[in-house]
C-alpha atoms as a PDB file:
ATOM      1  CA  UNK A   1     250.486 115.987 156.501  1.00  0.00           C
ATOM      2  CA  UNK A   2     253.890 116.035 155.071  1.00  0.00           C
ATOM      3  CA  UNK A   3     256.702 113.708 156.167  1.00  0.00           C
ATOM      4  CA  UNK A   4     259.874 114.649 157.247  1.00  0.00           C
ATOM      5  CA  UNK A   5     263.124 112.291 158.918  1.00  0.00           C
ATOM      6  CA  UNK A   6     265.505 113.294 160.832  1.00  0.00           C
ATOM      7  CA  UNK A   7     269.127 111.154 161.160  1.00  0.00           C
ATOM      8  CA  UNK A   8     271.277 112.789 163.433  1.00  0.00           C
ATOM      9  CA  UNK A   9     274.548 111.656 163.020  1.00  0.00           C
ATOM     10  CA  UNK A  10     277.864 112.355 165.473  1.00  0.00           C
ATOM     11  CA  UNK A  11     280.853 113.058 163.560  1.00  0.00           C
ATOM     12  CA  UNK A  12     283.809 113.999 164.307  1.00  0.00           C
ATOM     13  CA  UNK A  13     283.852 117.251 163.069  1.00  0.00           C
ATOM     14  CA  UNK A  14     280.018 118.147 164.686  1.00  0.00           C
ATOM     15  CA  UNK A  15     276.955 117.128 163.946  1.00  0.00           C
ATOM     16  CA  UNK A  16     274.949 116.006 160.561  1.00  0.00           C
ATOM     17  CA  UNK A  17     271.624 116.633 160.092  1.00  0.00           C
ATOM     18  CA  UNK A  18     270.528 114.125 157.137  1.00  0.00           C
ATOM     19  CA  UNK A  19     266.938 115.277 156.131  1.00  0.00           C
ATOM     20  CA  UNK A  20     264.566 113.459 154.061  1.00  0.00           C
ATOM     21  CA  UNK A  21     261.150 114.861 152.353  1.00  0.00           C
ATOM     22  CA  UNK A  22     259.686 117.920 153.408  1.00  0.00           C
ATOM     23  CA  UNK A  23     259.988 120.796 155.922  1.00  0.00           C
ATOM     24  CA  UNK A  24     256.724 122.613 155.689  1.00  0.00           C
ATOM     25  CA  UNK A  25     253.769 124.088 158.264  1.00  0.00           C
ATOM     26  CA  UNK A  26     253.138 120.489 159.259  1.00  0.00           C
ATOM     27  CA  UNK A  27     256.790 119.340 160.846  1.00  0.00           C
ATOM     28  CA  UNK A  28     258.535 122.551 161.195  1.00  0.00           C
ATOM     29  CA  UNK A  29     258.626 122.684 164.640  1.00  0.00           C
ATOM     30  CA  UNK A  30     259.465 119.086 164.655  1.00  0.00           C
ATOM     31  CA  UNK A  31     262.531 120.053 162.882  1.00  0.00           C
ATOM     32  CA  UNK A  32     263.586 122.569 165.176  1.00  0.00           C
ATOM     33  CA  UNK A  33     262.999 119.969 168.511  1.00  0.00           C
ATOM     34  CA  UNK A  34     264.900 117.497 166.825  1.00  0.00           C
ATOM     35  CA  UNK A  35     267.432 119.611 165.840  1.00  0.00           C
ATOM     36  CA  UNK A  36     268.171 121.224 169.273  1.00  0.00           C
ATOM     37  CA  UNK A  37     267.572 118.350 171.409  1.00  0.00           C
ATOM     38  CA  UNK A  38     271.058 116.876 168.841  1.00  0.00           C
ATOM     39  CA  UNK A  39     272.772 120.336 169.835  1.00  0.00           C
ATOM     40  CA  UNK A  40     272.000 120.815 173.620  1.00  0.00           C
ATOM     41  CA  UNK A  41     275.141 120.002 175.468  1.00  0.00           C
ATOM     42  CA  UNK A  42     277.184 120.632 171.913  1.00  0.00           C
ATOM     43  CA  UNK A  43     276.236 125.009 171.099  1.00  0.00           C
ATOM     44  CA  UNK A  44     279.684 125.006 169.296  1.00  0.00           C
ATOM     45  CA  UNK A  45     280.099 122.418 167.263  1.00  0.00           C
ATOM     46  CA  UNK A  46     279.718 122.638 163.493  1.00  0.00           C
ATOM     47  CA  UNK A  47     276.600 121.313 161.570  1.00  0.00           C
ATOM     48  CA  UNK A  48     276.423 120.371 158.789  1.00  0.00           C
ATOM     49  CA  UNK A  49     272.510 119.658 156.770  1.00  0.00           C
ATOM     50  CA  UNK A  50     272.607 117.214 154.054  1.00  0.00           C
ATOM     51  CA  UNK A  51     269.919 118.362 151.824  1.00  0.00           C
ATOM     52  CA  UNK A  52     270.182 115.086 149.156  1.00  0.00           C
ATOM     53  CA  UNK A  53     266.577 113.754 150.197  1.00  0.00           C
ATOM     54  CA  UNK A  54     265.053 116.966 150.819  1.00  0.00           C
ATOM     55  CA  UNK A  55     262.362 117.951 148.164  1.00  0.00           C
ATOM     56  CA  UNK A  56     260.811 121.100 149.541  1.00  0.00           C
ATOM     57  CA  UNK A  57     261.001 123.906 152.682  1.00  0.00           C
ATOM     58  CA  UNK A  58     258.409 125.760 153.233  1.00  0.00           C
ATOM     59  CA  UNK A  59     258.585 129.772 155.141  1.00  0.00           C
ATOM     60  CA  UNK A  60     258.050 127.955 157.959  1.00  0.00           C
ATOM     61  CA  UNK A  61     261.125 125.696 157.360  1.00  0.00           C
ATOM     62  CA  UNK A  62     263.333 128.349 156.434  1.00  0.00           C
ATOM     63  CA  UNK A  63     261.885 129.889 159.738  1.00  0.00           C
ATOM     64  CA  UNK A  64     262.863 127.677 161.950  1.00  0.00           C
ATOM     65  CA  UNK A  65     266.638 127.218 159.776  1.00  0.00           C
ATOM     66  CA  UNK A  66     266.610 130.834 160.665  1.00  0.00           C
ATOM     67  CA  UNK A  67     266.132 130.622 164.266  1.00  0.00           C
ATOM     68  CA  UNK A  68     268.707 127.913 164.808  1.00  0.00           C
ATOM     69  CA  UNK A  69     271.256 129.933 163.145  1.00  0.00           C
ATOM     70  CA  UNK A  70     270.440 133.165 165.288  1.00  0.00           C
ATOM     71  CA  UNK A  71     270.640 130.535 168.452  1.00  0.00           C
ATOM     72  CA  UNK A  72     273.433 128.187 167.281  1.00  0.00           C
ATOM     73  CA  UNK A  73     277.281 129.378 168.069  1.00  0.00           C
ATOM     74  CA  UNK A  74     278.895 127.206 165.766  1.00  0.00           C
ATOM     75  CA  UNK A  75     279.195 127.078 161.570  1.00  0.00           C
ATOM     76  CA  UNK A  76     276.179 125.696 159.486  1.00  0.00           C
ATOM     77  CA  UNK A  77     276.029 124.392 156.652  1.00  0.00           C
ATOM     78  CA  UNK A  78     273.467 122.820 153.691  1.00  0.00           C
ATOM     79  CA  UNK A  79     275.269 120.377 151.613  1.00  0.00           C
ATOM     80  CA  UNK A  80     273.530 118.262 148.485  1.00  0.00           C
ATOM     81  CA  UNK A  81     270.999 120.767 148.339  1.00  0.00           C
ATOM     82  CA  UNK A  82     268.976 119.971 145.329  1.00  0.00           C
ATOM     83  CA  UNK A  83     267.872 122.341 142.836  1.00  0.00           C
ATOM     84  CA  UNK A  84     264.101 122.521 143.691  1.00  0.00           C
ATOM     85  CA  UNK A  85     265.457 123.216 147.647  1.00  0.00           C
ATOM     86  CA  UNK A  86     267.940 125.749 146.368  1.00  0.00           C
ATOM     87  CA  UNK A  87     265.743 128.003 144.130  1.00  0.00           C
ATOM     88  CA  UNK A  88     263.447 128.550 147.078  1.00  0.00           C
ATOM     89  CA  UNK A  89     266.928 129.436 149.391  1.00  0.00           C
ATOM     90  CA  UNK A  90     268.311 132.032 146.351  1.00  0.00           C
ATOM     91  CA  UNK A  91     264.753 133.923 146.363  1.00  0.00           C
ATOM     92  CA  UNK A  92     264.207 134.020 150.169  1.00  0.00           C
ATOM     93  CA  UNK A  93     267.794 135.396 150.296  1.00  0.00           C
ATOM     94  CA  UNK A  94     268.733 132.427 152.302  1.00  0.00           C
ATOM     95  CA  UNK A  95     271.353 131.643 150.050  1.00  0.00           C
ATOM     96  CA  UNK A  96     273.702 134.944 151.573  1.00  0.00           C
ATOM     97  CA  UNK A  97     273.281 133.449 155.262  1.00  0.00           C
ATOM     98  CA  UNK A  98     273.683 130.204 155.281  1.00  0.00           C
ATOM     99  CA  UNK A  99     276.739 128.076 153.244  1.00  0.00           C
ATOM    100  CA  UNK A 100     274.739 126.334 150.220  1.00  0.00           C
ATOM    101  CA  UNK A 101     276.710 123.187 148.371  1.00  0.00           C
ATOM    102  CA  UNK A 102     274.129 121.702 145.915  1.00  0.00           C
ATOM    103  CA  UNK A 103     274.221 118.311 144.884  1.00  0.00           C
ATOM    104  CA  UNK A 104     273.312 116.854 141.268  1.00  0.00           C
ATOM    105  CA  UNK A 105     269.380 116.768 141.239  1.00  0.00           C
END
């Protein structure tokens, strides 16, 4: 069983998702309760996913990344993403939906 954390963090601008380890078959729906029990009450505001500590997604992680953009009214965005994270986001395609900043790693 993989691990995965979640820090939700209220900003001024929206939300931030900080996420740490791995999305994969294990957590992925996890991820997705987390992440919309942080956005019900707030379907418009901008979030934001900082990527830093996240080492691997699986289909089932971009999955559910695709479900809460198809549900979620606001912008989204993955910041830091590291390379590992984004090589799996440019072949999925995932790189044309979603705005990808990568970080150093």
């Amino acid at each position: 069983m993989s691990s995965l954390i979640v820090h939700v963090m209220h900003e001024p601008e929206g939300l931030s998702f900080v996420l740490d380890g791995k999305i994969d078959a294990s957590n992925a729906g996890n991820f997705r309760d987390a992440v919309s029990a942080a956005l019900s009450g707030h379907p418009e505001e901008k979030i934001v996913f900082d990527c830093g500590k996240l080492v691997y997604i699986s289909s089932l992680g971009l999955r559910e990344l695709l479900r809460l953009r198809k549900a979620h009214k606001g912008t989204m965005n993955l910041v830091n993403v590291r390379h590992e994270v984004r090589s799996i986001l440019e072949i999925s395609g995932f790189s044309q939906i979603f705005d990808v900043s990568g970080g150093n790693n």
